[in-house]
PDB file of N, CA and C in Angstrom:
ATOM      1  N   UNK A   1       0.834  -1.184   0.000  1.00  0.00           N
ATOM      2  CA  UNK A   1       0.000   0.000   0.000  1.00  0.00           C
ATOM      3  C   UNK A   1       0.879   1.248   0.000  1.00  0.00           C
ATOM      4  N   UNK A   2       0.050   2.470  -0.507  1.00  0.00           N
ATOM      5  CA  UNK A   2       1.255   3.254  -0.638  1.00  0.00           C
ATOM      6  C   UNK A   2      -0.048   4.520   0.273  1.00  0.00           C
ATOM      7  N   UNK A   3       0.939   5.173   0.959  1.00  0.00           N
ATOM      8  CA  UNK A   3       0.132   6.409   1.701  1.00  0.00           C
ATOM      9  C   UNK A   3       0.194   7.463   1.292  1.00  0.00           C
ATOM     10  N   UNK A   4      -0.633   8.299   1.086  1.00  0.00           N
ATOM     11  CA  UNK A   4      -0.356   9.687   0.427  1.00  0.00           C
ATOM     12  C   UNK A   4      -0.684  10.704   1.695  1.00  0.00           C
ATOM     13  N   UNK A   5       0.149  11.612   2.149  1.00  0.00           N
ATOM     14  CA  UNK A   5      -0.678  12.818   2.929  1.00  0.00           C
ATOM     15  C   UNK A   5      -0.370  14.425   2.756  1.00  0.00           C
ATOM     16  N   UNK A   6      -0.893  15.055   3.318  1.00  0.00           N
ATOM     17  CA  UNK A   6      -0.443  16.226   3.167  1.00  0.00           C
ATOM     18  C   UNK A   6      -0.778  16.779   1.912  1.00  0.00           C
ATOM     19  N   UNK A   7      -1.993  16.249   0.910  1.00  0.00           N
ATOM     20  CA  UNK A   7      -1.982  16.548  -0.495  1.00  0.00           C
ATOM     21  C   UNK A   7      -2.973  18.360  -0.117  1.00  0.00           C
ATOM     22  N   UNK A   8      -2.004  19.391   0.012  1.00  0.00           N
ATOM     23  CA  UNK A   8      -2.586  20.506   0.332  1.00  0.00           C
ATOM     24  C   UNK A   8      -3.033  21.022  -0.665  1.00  0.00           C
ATOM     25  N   UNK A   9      -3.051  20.716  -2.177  1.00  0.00           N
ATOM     26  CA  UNK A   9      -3.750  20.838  -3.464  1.00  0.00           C
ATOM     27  C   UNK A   9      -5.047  20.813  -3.635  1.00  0.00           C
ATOM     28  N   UNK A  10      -5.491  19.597  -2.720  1.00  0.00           N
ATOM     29  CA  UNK A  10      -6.306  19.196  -3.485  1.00  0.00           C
ATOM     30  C   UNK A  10      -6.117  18.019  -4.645  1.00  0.00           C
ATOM     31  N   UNK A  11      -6.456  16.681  -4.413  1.00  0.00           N
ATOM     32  CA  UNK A  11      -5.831  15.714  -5.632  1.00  0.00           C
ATOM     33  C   UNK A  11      -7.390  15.850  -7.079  1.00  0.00           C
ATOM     34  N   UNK A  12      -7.260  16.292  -7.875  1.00  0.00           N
ATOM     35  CA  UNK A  12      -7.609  15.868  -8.958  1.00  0.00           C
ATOM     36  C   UNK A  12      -7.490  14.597  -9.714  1.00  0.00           C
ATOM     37  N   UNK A  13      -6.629  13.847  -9.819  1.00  0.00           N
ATOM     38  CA  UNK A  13      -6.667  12.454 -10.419  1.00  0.00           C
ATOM     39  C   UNK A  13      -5.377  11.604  -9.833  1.00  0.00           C
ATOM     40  N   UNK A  14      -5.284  10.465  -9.922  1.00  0.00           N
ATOM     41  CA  UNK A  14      -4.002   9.831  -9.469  1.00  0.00           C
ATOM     42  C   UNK A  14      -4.198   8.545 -10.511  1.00  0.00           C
ATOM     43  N   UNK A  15      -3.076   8.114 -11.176  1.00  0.00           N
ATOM     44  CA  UNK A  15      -2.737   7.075 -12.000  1.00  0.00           C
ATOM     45  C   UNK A  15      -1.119   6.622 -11.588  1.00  0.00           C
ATOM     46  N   UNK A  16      -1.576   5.216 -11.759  1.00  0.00           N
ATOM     47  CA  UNK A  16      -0.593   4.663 -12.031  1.00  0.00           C
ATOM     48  C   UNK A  16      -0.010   3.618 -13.126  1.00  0.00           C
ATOM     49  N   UNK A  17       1.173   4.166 -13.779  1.00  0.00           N
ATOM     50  CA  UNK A  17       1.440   3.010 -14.837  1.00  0.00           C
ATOM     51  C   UNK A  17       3.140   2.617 -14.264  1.00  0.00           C
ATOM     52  N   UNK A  18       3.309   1.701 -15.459  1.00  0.00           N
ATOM     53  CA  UNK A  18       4.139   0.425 -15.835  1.00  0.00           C
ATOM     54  C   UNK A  18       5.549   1.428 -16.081  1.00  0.00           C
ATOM     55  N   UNK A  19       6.735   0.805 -16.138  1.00  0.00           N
ATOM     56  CA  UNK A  19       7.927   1.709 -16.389  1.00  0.00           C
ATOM     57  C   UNK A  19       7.763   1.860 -18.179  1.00  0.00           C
ATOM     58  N   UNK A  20       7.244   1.202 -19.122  1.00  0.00           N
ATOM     59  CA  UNK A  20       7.205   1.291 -20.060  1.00  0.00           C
ATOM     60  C   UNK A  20       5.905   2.236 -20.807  1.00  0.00           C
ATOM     61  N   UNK A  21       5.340   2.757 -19.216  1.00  0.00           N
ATOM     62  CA  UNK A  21       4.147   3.696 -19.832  1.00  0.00           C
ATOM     63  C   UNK A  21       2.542   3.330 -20.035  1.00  0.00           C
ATOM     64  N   UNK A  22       2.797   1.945 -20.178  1.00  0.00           N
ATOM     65  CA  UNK A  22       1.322   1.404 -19.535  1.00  0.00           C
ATOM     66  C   UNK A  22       0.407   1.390 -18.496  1.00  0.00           C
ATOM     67  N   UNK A  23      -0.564   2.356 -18.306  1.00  0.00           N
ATOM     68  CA  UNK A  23      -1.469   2.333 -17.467  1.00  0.00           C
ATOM     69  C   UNK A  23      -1.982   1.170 -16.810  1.00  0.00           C
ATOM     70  N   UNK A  24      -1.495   1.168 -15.869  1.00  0.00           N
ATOM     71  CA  UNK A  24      -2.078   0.175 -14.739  1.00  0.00           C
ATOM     72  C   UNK A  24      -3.391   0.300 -13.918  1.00  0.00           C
ATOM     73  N   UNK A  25      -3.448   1.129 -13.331  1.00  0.00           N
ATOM     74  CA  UNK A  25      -4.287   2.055 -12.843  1.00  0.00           C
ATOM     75  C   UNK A  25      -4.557   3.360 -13.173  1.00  0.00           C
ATOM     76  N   UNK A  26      -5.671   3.635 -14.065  1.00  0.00           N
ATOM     77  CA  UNK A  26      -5.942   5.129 -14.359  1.00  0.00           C
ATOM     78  C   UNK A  26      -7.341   5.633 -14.327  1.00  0.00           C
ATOM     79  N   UNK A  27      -6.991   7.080 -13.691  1.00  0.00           N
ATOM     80  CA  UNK A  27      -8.381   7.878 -12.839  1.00  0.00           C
ATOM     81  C   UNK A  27      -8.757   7.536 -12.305  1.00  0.00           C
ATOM     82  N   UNK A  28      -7.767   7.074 -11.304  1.00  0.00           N
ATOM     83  CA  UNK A  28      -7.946   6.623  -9.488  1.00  0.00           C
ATOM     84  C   UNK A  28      -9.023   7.961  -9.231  1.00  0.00           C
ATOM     85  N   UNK A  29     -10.008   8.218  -9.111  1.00  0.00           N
ATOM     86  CA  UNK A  29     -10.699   9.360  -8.408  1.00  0.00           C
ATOM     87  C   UNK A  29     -10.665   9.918  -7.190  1.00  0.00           C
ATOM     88  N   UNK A  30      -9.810  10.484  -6.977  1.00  0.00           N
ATOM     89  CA  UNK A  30      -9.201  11.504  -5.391  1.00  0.00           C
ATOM     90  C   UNK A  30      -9.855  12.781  -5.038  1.00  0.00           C
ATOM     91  N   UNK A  31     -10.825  13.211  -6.012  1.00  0.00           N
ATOM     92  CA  UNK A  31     -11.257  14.470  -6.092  1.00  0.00           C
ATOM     93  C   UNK A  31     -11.454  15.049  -4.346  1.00  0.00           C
ATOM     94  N   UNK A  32     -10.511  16.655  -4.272  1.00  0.00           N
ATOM     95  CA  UNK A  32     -10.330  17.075  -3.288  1.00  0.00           C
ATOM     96  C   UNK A  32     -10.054  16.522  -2.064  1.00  0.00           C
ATOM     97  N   UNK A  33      -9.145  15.289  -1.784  1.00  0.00           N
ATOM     98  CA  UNK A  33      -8.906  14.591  -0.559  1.00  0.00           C
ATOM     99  C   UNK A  33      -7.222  15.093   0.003  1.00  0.00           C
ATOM    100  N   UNK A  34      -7.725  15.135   0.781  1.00  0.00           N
ATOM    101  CA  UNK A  34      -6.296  15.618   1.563  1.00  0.00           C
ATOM    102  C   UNK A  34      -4.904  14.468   1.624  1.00  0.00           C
ATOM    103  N   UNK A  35      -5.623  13.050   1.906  1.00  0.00           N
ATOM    104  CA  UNK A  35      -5.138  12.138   1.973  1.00  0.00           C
ATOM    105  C   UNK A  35      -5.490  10.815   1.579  1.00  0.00           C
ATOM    106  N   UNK A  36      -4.361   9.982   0.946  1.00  0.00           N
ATOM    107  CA  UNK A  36      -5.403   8.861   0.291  1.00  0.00           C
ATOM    108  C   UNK A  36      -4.583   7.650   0.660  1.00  0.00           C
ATOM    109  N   UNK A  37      -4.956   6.169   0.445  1.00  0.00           N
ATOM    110  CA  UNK A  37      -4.205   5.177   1.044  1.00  0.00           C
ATOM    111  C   UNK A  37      -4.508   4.439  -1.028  1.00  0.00           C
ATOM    112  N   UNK A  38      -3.586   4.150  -1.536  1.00  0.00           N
ATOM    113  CA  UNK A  38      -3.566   3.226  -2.824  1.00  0.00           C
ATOM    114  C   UNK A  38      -2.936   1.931  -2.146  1.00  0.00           C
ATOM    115  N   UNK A  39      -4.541   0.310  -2.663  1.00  0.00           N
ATOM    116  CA  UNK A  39      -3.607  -0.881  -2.314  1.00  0.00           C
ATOM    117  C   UNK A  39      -3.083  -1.423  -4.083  1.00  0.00           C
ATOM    118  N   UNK A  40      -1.557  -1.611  -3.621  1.00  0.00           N
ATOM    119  CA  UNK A  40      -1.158  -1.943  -5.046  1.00  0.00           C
ATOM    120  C   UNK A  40      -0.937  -3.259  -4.803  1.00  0.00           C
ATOM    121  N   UNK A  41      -1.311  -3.820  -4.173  1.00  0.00           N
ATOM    122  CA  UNK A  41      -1.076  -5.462  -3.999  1.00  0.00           C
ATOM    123  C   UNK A  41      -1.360  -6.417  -4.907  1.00  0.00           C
ATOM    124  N   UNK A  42      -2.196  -6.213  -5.822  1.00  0.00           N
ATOM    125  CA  UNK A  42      -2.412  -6.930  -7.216  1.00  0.00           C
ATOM    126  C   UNK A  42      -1.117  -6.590  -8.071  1.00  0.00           C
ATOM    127  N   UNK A  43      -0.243  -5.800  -8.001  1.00  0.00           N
ATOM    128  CA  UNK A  43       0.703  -5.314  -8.479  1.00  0.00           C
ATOM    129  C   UNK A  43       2.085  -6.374  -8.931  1.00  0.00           C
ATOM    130  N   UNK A  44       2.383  -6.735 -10.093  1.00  0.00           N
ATOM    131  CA  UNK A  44       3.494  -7.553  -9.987  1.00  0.00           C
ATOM    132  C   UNK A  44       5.118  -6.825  -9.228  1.00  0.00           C
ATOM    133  N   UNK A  45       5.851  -7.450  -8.503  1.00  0.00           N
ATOM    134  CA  UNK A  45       7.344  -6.497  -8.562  1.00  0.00           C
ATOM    135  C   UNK A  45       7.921  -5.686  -9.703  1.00  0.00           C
ATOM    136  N   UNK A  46       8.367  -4.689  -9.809  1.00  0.00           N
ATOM    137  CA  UNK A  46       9.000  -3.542 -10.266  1.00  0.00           C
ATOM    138  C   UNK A  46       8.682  -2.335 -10.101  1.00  0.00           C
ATOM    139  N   UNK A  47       8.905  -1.383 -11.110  1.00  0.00           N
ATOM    140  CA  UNK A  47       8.955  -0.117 -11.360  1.00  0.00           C
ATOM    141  C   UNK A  47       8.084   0.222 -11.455  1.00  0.00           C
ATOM    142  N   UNK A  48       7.115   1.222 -11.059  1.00  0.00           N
ATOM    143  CA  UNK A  48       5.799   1.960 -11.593  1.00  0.00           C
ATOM    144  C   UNK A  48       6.153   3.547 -11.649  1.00  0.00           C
ATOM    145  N   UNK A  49       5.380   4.095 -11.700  1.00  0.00           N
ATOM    146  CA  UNK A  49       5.231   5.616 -11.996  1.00  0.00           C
ATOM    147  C   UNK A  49       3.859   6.194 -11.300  1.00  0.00           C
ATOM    148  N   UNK A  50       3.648   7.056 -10.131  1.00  0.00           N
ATOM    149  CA  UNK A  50       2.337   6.790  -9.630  1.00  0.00           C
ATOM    150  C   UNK A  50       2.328   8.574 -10.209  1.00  0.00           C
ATOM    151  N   UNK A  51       1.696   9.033 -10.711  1.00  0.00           N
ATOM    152  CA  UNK A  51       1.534  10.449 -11.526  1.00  0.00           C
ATOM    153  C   UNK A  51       0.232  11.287 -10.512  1.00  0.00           C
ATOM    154  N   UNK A  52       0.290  12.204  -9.895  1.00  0.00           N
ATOM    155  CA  UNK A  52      -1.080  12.612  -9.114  1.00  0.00           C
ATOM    156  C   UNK A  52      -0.574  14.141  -9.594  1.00  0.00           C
ATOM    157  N   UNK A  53      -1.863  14.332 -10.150  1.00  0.00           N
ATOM    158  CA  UNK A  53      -2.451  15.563 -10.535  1.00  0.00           C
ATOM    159  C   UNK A  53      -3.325  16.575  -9.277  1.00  0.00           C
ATOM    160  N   UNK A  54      -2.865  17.765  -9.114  1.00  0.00           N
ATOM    161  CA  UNK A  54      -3.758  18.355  -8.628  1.00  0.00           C
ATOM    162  C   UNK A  54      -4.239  19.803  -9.026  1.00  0.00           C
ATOM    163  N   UNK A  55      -4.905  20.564  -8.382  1.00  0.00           N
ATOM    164  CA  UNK A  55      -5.728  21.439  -8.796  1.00  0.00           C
ATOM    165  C   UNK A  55      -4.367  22.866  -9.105  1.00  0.00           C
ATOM    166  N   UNK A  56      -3.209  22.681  -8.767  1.00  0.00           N
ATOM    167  CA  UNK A  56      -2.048  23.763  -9.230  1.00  0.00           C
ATOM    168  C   UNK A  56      -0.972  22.939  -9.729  1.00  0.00           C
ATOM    169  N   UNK A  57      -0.661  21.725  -9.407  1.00  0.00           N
ATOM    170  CA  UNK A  57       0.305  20.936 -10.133  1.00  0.00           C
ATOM    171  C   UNK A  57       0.661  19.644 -10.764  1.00  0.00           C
ATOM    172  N   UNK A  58       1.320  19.262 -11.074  1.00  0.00           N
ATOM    173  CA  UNK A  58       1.437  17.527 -11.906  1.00  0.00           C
ATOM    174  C   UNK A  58       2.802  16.829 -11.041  1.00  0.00           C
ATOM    175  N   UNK A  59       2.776  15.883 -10.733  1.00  0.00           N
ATOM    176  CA  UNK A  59       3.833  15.048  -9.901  1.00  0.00           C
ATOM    177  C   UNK A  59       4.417  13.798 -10.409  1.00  0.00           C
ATOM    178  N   UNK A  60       5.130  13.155 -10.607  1.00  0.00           N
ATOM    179  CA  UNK A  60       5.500  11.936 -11.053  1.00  0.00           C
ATOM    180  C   UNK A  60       6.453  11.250  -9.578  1.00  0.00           C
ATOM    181  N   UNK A  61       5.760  10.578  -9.456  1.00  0.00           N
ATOM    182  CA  UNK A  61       6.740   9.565  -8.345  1.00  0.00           C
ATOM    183  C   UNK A  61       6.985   7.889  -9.102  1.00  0.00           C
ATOM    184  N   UNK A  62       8.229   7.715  -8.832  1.00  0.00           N
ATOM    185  CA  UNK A  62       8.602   6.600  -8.666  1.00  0.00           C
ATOM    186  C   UNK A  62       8.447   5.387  -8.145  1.00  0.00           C
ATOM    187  N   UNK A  63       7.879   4.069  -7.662  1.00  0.00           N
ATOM    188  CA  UNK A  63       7.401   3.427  -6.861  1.00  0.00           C
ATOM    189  C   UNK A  63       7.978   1.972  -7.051  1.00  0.00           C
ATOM    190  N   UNK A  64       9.150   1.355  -6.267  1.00  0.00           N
ATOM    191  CA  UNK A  64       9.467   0.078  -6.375  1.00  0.00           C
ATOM    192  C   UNK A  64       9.022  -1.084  -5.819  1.00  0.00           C
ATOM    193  N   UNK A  65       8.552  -2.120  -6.515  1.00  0.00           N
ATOM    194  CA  UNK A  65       7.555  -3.211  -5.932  1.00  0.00           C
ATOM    195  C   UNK A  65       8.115  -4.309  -6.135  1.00  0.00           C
ATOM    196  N   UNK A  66       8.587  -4.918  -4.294  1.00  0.00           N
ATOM    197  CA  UNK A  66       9.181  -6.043  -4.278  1.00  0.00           C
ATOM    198  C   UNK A  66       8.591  -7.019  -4.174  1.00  0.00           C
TER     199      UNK A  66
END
């Protein structure tokens, strides 16, 4: 699981894809939450990209799955 807090934005959308750009998860719906909990446990091990959009900016995080 991955924890998100402190989203003082405001989250507009959260996706996550594949290191090769494949959407795994997309338009997680976060609309205006401060804080969110994503379970990636269906998730195979590696690399993802968890991308969260909000109402002033765009983010790209990194996410390694052992």
């Amino acid at each position: 699981m991955v924890s998100l807090k402190n989203l003082v934005d405001g989250v507009r959308n959260l996706s996550i894809s594949s290191i090769d750009g494949k959407y795994v998860k997309k338009n997680i719906s976060q609309v205006g939450l401060q804080q969110s909990v994503l379970d990636l446990s269906g998730l195979e091990s590696g690399l993802y990209l968890l991308n969260i959009v909000t109402n002033q900016s765009q983010q790209t995080i990194k996410i390694i799955l052992k």
